[in-house]
C-alpha atoms as a PDB file:
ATOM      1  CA  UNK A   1      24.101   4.866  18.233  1.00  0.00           C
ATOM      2  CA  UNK A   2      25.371   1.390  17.120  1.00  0.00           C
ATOM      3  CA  UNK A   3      22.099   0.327  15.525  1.00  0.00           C
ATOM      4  CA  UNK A   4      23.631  -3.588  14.787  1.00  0.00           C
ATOM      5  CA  UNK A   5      23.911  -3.872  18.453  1.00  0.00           C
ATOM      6  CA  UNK A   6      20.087  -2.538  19.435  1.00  0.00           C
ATOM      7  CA  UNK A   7      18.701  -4.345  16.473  1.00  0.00           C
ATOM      8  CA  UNK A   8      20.464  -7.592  17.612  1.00  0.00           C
ATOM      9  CA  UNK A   9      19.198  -6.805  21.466  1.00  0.00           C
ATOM     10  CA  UNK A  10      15.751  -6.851  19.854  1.00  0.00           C
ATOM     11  CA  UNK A  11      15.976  -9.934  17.444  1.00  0.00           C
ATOM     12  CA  UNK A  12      17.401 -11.584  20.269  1.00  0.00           C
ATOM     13  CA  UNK A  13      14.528 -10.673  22.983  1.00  0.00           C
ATOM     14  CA  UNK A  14      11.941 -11.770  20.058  1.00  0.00           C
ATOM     15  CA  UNK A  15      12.939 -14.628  18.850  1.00  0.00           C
ATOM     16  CA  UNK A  16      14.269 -15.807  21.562  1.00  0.00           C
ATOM     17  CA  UNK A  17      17.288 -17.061  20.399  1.00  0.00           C
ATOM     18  CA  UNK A  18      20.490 -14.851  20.391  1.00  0.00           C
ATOM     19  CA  UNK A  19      21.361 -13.053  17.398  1.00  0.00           C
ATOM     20  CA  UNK A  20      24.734 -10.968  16.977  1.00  0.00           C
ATOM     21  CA  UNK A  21      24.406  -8.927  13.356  1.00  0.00           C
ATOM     22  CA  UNK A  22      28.224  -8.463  12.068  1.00  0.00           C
ATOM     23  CA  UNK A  23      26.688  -7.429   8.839  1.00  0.00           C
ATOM     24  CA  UNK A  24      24.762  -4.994   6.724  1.00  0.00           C
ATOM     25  CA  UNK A  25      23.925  -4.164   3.134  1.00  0.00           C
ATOM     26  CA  UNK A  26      22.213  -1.533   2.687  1.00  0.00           C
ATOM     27  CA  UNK A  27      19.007  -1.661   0.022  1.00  0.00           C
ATOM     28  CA  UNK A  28      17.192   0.591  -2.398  1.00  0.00           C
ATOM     29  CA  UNK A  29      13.859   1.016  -3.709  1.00  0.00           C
ATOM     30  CA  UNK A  30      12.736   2.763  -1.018  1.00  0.00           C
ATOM     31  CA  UNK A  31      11.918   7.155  -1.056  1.00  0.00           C
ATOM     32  CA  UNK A  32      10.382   6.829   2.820  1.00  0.00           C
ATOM     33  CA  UNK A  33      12.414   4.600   4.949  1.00  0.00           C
ATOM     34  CA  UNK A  34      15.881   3.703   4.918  1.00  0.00           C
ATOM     35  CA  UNK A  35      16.432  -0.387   4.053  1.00  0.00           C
ATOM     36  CA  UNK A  36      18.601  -2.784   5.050  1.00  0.00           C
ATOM     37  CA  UNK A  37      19.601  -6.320   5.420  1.00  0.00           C
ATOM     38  CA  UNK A  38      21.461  -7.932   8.170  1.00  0.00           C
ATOM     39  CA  UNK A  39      23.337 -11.291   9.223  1.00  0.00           C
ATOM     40  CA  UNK A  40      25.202 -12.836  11.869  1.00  0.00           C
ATOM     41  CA  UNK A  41      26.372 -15.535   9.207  1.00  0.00           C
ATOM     42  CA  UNK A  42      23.759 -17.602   9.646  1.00  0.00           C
ATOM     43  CA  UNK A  43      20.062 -15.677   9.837  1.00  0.00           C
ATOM     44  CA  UNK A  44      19.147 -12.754   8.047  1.00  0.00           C
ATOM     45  CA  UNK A  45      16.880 -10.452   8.333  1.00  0.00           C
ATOM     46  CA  UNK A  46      15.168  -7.442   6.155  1.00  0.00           C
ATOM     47  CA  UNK A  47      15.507  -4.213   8.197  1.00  0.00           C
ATOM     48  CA  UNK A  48      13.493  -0.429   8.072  1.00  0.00           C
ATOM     49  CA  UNK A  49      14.766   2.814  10.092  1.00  0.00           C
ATOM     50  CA  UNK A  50      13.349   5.672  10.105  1.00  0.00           C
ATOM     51  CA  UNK A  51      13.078   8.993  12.800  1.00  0.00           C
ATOM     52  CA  UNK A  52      11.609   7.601  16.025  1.00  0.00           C
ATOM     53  CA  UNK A  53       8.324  10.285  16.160  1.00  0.00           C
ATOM     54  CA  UNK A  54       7.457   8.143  12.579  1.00  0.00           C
ATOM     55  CA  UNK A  55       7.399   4.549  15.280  1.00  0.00           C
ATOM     56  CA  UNK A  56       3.803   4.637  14.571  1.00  0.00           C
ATOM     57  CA  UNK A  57       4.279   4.193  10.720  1.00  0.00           C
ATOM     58  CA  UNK A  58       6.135   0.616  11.449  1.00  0.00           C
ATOM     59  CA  UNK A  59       3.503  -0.234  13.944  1.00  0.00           C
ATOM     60  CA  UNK A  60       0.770  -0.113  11.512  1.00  0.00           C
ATOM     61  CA  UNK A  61       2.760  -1.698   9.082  1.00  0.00           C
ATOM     62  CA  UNK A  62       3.364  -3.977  11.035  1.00  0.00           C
ATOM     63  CA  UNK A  63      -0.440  -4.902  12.031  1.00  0.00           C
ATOM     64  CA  UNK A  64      -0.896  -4.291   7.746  1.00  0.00           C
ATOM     65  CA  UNK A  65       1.387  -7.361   7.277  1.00  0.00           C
ATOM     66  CA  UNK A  66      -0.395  -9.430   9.698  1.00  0.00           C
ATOM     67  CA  UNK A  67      -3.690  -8.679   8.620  1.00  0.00           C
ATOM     68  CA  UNK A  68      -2.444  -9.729   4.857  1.00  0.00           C
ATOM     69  CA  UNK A  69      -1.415 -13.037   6.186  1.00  0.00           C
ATOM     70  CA  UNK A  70      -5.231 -14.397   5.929  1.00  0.00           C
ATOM     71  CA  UNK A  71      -4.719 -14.412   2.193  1.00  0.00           C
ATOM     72  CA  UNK A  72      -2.709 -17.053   0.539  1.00  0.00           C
ATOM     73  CA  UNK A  73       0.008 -14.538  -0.500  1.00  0.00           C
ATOM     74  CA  UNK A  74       3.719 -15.063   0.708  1.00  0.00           C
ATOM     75  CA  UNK A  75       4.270 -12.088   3.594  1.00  0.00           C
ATOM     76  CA  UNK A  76       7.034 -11.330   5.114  1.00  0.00           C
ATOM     77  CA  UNK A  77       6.977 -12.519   8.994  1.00  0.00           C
ATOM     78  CA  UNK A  78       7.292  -9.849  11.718  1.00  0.00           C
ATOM     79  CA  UNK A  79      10.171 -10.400  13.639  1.00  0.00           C
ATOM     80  CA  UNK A  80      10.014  -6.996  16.102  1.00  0.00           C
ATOM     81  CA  UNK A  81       9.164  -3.013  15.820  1.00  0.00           C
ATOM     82  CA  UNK A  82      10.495  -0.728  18.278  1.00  0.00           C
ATOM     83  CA  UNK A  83      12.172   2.712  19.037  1.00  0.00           C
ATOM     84  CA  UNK A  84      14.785   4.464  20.881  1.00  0.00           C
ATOM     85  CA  UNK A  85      15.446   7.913  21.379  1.00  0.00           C
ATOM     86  CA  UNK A  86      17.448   8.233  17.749  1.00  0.00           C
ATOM     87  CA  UNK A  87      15.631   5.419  15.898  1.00  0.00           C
ATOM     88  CA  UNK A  88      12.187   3.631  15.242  1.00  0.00           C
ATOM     89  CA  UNK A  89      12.836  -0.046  13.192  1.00  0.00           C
ATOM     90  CA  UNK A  90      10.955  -2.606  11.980  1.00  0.00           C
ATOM     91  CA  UNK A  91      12.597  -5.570  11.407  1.00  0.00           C
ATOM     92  CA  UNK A  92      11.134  -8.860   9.008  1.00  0.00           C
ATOM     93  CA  UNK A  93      11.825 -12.157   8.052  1.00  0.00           C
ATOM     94  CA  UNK A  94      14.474 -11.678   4.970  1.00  0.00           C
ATOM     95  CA  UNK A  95      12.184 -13.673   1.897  1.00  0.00           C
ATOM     96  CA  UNK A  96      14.144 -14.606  -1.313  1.00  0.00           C
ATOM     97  CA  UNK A  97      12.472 -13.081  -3.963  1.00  0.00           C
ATOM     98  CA  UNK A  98      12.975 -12.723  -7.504  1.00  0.00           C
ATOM     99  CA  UNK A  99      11.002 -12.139 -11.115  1.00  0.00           C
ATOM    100  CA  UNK A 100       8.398 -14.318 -11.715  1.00  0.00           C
ATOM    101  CA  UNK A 101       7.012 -16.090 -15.145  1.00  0.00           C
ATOM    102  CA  UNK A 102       3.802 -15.873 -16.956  1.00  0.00           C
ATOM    103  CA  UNK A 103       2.688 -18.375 -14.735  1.00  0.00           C
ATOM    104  CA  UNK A 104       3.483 -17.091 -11.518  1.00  0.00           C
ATOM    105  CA  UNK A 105       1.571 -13.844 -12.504  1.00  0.00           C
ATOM    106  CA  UNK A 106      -1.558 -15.720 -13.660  1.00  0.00           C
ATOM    107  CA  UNK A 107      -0.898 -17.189 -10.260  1.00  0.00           C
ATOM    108  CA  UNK A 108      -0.510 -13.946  -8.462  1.00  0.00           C
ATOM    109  CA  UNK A 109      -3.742 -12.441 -10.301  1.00  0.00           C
ATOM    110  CA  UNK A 110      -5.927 -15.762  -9.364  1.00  0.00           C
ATOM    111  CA  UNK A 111      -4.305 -14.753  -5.494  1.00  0.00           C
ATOM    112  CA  UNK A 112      -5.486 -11.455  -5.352  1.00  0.00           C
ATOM    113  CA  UNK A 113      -8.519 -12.013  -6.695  1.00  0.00           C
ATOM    114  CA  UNK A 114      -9.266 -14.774  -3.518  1.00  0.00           C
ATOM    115  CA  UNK A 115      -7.858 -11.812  -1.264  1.00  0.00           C
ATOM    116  CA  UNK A 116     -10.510  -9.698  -2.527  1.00  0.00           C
ATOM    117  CA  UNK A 117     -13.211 -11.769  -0.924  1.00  0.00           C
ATOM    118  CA  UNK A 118     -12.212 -11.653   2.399  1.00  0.00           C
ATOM    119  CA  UNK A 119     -14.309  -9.227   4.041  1.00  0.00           C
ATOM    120  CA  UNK A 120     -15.374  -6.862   6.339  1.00  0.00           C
ATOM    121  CA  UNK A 121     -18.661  -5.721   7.771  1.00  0.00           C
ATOM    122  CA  UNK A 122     -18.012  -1.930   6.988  1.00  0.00           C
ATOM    123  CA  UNK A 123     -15.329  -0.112   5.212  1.00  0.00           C
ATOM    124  CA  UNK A 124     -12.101   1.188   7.198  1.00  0.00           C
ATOM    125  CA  UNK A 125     -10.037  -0.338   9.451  1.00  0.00           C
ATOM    126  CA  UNK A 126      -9.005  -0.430  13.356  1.00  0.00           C
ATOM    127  CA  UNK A 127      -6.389   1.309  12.757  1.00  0.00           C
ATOM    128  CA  UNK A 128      -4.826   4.592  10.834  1.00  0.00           C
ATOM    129  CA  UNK A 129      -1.525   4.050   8.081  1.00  0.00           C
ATOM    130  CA  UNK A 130       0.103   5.743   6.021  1.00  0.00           C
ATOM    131  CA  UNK A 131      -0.119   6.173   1.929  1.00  0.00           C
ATOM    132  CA  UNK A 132       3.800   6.449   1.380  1.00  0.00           C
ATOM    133  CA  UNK A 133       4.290   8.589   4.283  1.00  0.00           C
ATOM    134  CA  UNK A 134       0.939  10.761   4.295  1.00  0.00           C
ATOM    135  CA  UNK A 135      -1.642   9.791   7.045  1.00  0.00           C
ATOM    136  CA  UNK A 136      -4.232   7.486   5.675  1.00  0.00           C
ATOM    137  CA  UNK A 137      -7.450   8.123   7.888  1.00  0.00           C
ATOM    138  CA  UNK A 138      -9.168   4.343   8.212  1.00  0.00           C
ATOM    139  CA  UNK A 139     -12.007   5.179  10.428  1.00  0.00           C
ATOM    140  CA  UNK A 140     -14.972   2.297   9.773  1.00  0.00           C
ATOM    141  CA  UNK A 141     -17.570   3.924   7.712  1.00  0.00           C
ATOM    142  CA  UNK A 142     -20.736   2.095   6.486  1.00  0.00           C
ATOM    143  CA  UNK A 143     -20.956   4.010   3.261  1.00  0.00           C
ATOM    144  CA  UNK A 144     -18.101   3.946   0.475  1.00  0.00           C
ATOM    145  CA  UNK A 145     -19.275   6.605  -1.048  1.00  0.00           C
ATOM    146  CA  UNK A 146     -18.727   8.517   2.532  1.00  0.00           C
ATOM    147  CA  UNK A 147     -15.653   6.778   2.830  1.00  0.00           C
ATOM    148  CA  UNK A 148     -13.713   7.796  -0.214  1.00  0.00           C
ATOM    149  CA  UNK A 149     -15.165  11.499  -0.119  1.00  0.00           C
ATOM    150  CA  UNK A 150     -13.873  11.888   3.409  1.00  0.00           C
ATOM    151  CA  UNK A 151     -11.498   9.374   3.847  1.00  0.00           C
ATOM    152  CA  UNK A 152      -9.543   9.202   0.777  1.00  0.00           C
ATOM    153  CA  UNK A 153      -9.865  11.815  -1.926  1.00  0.00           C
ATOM    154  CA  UNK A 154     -11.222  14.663   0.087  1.00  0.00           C
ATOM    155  CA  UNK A 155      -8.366  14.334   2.602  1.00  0.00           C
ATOM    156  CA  UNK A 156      -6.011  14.422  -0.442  1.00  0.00           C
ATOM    157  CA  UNK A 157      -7.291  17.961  -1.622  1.00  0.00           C
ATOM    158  CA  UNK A 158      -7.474  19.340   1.466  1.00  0.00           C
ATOM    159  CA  UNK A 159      -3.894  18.724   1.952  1.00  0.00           C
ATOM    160  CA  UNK A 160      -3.293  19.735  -1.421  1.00  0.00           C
ATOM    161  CA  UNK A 161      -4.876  22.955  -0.171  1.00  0.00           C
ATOM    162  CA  UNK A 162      -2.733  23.383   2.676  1.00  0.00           C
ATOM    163  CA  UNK A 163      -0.045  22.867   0.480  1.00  0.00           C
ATOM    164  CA  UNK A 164      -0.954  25.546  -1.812  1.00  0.00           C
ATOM    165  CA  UNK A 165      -0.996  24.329  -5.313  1.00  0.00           C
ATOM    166  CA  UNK A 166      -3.457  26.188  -7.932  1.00  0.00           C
ATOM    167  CA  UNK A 167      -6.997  27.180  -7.179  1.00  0.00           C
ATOM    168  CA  UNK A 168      -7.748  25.544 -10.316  1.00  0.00           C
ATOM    169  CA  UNK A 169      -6.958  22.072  -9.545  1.00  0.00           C
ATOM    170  CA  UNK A 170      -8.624  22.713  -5.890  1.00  0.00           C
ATOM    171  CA  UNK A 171     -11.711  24.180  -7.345  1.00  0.00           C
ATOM    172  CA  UNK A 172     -12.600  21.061  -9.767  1.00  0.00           C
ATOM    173  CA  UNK A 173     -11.589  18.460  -7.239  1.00  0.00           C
ATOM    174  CA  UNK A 174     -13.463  19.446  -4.636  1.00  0.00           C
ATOM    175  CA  UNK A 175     -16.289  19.772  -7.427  1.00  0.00           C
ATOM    176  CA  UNK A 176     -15.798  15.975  -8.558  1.00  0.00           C
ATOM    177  CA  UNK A 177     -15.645  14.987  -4.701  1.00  0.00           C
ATOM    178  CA  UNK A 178     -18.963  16.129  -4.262  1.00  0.00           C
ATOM    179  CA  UNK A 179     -19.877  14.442  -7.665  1.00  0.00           C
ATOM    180  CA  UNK A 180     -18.220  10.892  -7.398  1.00  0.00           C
ATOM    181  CA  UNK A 181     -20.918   9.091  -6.335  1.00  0.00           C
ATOM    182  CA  UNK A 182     -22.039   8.881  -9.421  1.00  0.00           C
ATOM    183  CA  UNK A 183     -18.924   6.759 -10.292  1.00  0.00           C
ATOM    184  CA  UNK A 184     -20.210   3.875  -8.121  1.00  0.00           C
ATOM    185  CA  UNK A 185     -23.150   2.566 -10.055  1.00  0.00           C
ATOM    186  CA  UNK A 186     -21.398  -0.752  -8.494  1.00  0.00           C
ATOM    187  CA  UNK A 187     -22.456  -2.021  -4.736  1.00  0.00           C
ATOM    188  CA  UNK A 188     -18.869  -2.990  -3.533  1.00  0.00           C
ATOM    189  CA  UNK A 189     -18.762  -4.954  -0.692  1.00  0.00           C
ATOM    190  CA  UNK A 190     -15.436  -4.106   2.348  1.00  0.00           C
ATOM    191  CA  UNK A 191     -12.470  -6.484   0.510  1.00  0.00           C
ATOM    192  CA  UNK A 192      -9.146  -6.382   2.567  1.00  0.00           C
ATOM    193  CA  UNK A 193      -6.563  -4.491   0.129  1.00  0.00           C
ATOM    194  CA  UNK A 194      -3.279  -4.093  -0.003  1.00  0.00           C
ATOM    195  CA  UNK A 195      -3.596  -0.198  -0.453  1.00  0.00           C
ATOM    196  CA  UNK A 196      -0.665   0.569  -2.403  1.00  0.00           C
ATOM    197  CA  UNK A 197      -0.041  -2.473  -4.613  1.00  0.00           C
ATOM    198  CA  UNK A 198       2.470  -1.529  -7.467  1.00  0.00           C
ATOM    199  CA  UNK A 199       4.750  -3.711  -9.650  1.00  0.00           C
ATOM    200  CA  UNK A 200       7.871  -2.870  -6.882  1.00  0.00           C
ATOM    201  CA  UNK A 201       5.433  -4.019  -3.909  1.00  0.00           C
ATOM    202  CA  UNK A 202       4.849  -7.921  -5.452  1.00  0.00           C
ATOM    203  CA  UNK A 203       7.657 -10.256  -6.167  1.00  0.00           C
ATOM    204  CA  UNK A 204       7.724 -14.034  -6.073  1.00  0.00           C
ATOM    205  CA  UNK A 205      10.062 -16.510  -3.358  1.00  0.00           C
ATOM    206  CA  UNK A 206      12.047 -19.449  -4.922  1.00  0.00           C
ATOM    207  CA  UNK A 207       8.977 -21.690  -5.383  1.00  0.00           C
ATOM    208  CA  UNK A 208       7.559 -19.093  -7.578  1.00  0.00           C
ATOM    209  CA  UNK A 209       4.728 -18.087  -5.533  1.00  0.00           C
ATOM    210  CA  UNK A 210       3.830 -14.230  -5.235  1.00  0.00           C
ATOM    211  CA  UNK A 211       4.523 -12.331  -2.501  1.00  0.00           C
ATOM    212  CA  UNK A 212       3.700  -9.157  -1.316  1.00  0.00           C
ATOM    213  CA  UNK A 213       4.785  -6.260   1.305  1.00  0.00           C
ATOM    214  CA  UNK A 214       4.884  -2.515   2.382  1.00  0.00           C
ATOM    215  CA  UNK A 215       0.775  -2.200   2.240  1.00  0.00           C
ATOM    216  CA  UNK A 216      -1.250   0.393   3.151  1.00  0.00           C
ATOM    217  CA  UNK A 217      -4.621  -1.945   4.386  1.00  0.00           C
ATOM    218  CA  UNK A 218      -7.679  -1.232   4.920  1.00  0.00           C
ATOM    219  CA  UNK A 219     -11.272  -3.043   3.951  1.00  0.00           C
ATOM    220  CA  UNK A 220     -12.606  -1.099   0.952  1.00  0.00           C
ATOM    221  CA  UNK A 221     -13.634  -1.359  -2.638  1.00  0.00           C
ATOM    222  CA  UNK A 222     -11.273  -3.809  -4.412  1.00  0.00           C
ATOM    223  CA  UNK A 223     -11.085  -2.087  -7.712  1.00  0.00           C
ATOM    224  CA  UNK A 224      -9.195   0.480  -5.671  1.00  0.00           C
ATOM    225  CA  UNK A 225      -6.983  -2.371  -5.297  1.00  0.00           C
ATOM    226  CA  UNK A 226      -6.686  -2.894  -8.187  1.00  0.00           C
ATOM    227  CA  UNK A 227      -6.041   0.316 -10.491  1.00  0.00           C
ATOM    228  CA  UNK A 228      -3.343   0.792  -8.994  1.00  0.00           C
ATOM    229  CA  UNK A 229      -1.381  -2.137 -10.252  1.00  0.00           C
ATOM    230  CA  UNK A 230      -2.182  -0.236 -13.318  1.00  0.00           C
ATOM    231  CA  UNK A 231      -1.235   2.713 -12.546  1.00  0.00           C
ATOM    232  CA  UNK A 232       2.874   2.728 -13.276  1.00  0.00           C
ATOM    233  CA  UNK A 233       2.191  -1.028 -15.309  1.00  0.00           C
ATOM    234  CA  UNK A 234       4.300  -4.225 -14.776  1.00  0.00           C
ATOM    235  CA  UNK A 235       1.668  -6.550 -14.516  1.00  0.00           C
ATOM    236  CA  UNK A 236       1.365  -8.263 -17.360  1.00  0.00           C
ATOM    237  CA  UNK A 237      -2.188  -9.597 -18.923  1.00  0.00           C
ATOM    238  CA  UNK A 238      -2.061 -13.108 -17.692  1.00  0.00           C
ATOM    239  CA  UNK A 239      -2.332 -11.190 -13.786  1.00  0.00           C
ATOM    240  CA  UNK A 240      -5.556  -9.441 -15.058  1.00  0.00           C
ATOM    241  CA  UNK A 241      -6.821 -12.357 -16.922  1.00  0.00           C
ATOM    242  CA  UNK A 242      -6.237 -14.166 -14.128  1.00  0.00           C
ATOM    243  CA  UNK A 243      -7.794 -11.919 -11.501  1.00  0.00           C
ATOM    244  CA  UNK A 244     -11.043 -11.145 -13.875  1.00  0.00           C
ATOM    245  CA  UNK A 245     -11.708 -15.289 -13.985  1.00  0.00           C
ATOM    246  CA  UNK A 246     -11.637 -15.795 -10.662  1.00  0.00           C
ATOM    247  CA  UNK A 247     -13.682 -12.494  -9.148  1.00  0.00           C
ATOM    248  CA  UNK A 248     -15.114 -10.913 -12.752  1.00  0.00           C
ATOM    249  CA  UNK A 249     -15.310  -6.910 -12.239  1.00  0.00           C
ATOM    250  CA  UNK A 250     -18.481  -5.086 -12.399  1.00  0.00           C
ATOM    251  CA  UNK A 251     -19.376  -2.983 -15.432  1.00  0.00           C
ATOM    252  CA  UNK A 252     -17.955   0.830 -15.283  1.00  0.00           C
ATOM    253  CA  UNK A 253     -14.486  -0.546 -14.053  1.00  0.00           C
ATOM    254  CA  UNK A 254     -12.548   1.569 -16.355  1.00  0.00           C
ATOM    255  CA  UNK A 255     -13.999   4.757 -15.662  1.00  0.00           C
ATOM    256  CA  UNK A 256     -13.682   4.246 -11.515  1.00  0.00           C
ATOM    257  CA  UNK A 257     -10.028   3.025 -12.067  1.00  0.00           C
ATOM    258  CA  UNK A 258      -9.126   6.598 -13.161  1.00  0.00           C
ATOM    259  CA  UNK A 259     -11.390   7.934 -10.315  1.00  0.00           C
ATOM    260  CA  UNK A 260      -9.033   5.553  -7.898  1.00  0.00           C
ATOM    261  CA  UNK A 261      -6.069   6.303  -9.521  1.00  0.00           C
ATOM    262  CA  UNK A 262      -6.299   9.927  -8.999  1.00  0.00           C
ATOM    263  CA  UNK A 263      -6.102   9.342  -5.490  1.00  0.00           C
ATOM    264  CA  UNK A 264      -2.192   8.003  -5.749  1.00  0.00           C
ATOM    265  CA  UNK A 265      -1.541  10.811  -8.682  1.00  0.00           C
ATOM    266  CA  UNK A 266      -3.019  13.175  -5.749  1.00  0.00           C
ATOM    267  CA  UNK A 267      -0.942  11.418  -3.020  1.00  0.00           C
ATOM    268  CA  UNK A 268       1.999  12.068  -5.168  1.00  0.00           C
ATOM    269  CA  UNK A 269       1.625  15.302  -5.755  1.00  0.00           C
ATOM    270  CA  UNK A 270       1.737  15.996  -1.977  1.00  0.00           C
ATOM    271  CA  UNK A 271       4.223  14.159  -1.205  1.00  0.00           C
ATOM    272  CA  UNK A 272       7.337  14.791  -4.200  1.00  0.00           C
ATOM    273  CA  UNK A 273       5.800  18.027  -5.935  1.00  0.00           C
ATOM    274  CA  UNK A 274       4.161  19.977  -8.489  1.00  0.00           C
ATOM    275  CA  UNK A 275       5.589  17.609 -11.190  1.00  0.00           C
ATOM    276  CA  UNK A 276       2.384  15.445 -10.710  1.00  0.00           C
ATOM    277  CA  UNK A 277      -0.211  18.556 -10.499  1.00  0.00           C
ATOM    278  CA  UNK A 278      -0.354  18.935 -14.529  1.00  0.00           C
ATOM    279  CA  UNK A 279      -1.926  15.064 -14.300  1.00  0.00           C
ATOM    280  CA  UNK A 280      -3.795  15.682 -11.788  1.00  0.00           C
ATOM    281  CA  UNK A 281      -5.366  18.483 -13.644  1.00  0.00           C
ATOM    282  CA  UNK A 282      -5.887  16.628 -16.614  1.00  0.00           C
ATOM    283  CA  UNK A 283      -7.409  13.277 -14.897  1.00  0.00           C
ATOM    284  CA  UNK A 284     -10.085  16.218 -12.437  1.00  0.00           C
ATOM    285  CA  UNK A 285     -11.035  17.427 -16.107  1.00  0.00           C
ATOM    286  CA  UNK A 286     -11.257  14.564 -17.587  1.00  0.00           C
ATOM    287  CA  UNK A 287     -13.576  13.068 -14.854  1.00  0.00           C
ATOM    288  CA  UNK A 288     -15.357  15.559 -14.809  1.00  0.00           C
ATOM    289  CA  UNK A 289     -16.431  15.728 -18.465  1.00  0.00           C
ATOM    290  CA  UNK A 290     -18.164  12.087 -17.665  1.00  0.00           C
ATOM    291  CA  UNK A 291     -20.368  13.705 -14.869  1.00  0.00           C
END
């Protein structure tokens, strides 16, 4: 298949302007989907391919990008998604991005925070994602508590089950997934979330303001949100500072951060091996001793 040629049949039919892609580079950073970047010389454009059975992935990605675009964050525009019978694409706008300063993190923080407050009458969303590539069930649900047992961390140990790592590990999960209610001595409200925000998945364009990209949405508690920009670091303290003086967190943060971040650790595991199931031992324990 000559994938310049069907991607530049379907920039063309979207944008309705013709585009002939006699370029490519291809990108990293990416363990899911291959990346790319095309050009005719004049327009670019930030590319995704992966098998064409995974279409739905780029779909919902797709509708996640869209949905983000309420906030005030820079996201990438949706040009086109599609499939053939040897590929599925999505293809975006192409943003300039780079590092940001102390500033534009302080910025970024103050940003998410705002994001955070746009909500939703129950937790969920209208339509199923993907964590990474692992099915991320978004069906509304009134209660978080529900939610994230079924939802979130229950679906993670059952697949964790299925993929048969230690009795151990599957024993004390379940345990604290019948337990973690007790974690939410907050009353969160549904905030739109990225879902998988991490120092790789925020950058800023050339006017220094933050933008972000490859979410996993849905409306849920926002300190889900945000653990996991502390989960693998690179945000630096002016981002929480930030984020904190605009939409101050509720008392017990720190303890439901691990509980969120065990999730992702989880998710990991599943997805790249038993190098993550030692942590994921340790943070069940751990959790548990607090019950």
């Amino acid at each position: 298949m000559d994938i310049l040629n069907t991607l530049s049949r379907a920039i063309s039919e979207a944008t309705g302007r013709t585009f002939n892609a006699d370029r490519n580079q291809h990108t990293g950073g990416g363990s899911i989907n291959q990346a790319m970047k095309i050009s005719d010389g004049h327009t670019s454009y930030f590319v995704k391919l992966n098998r064409p059975e995974l279409f739905s992935m780029f779909e919902a990605e797709s509708a996640g990008l869209q949905e983000l675009a309420q906030s005030e964050f820079v996201i990438p525009e949706v040009i086109c998604a599609g499939k053939n019978s040897q590929a599925a694409w999505l293809v975006l706008q192409n943003l300039k991005l780079g590092g940001g300063s102390p500033q534009s993190f302080s910025n970024a923080g103050e940003t998410f925070a705002h994001m955070h407050q746009i909500r939703a009458v129950r937790f969920g969303w209208s339509m199923d994602n993907t964590i990474g590539s692992t099915p991320q069930i978004n069906d509304w649900t009134t209660e978080w508590s529900e939610f994230w047992k079924k939802y979130r961390f229950g679906y993670q140990i059952n697949l964790a089950e299925k993929n048969g790592y230690s009795r151990q590990l599957i024993d004390k999960a379940s345990r604290l997934t019948e337990e973690c209610q007790q974690f939410f001595t907050h009353n969160p409200f549904p905030s739109l979330m990225h879902g998988d925000l991490w120092s790789g998945n925020l950058s800023f364009d050339e006017k220094g303001r933050p933008a972000i990209y490859d979410p996993a949405v849905y409306y849920g508690d926002r300190e889900a949100d945000l653990a996991m920009t502390e989960l693998f670091g690179g945000f630096n303290r002016s981002f929480y500072d930030a984020y904190n003086q605009t939409f101050p967190l509720d008392t017990g943060y720190p303890l439901r951060k691990r509980l969120y971040n065990l999730y992702h650790i989880l998710n990991h595991m599943n997805l790249f091996g038993g190098g993550y199931e030692h942590q994921a031992l340790s943070m069940t324990e751990s959790l548990l001793a607090e019950l």
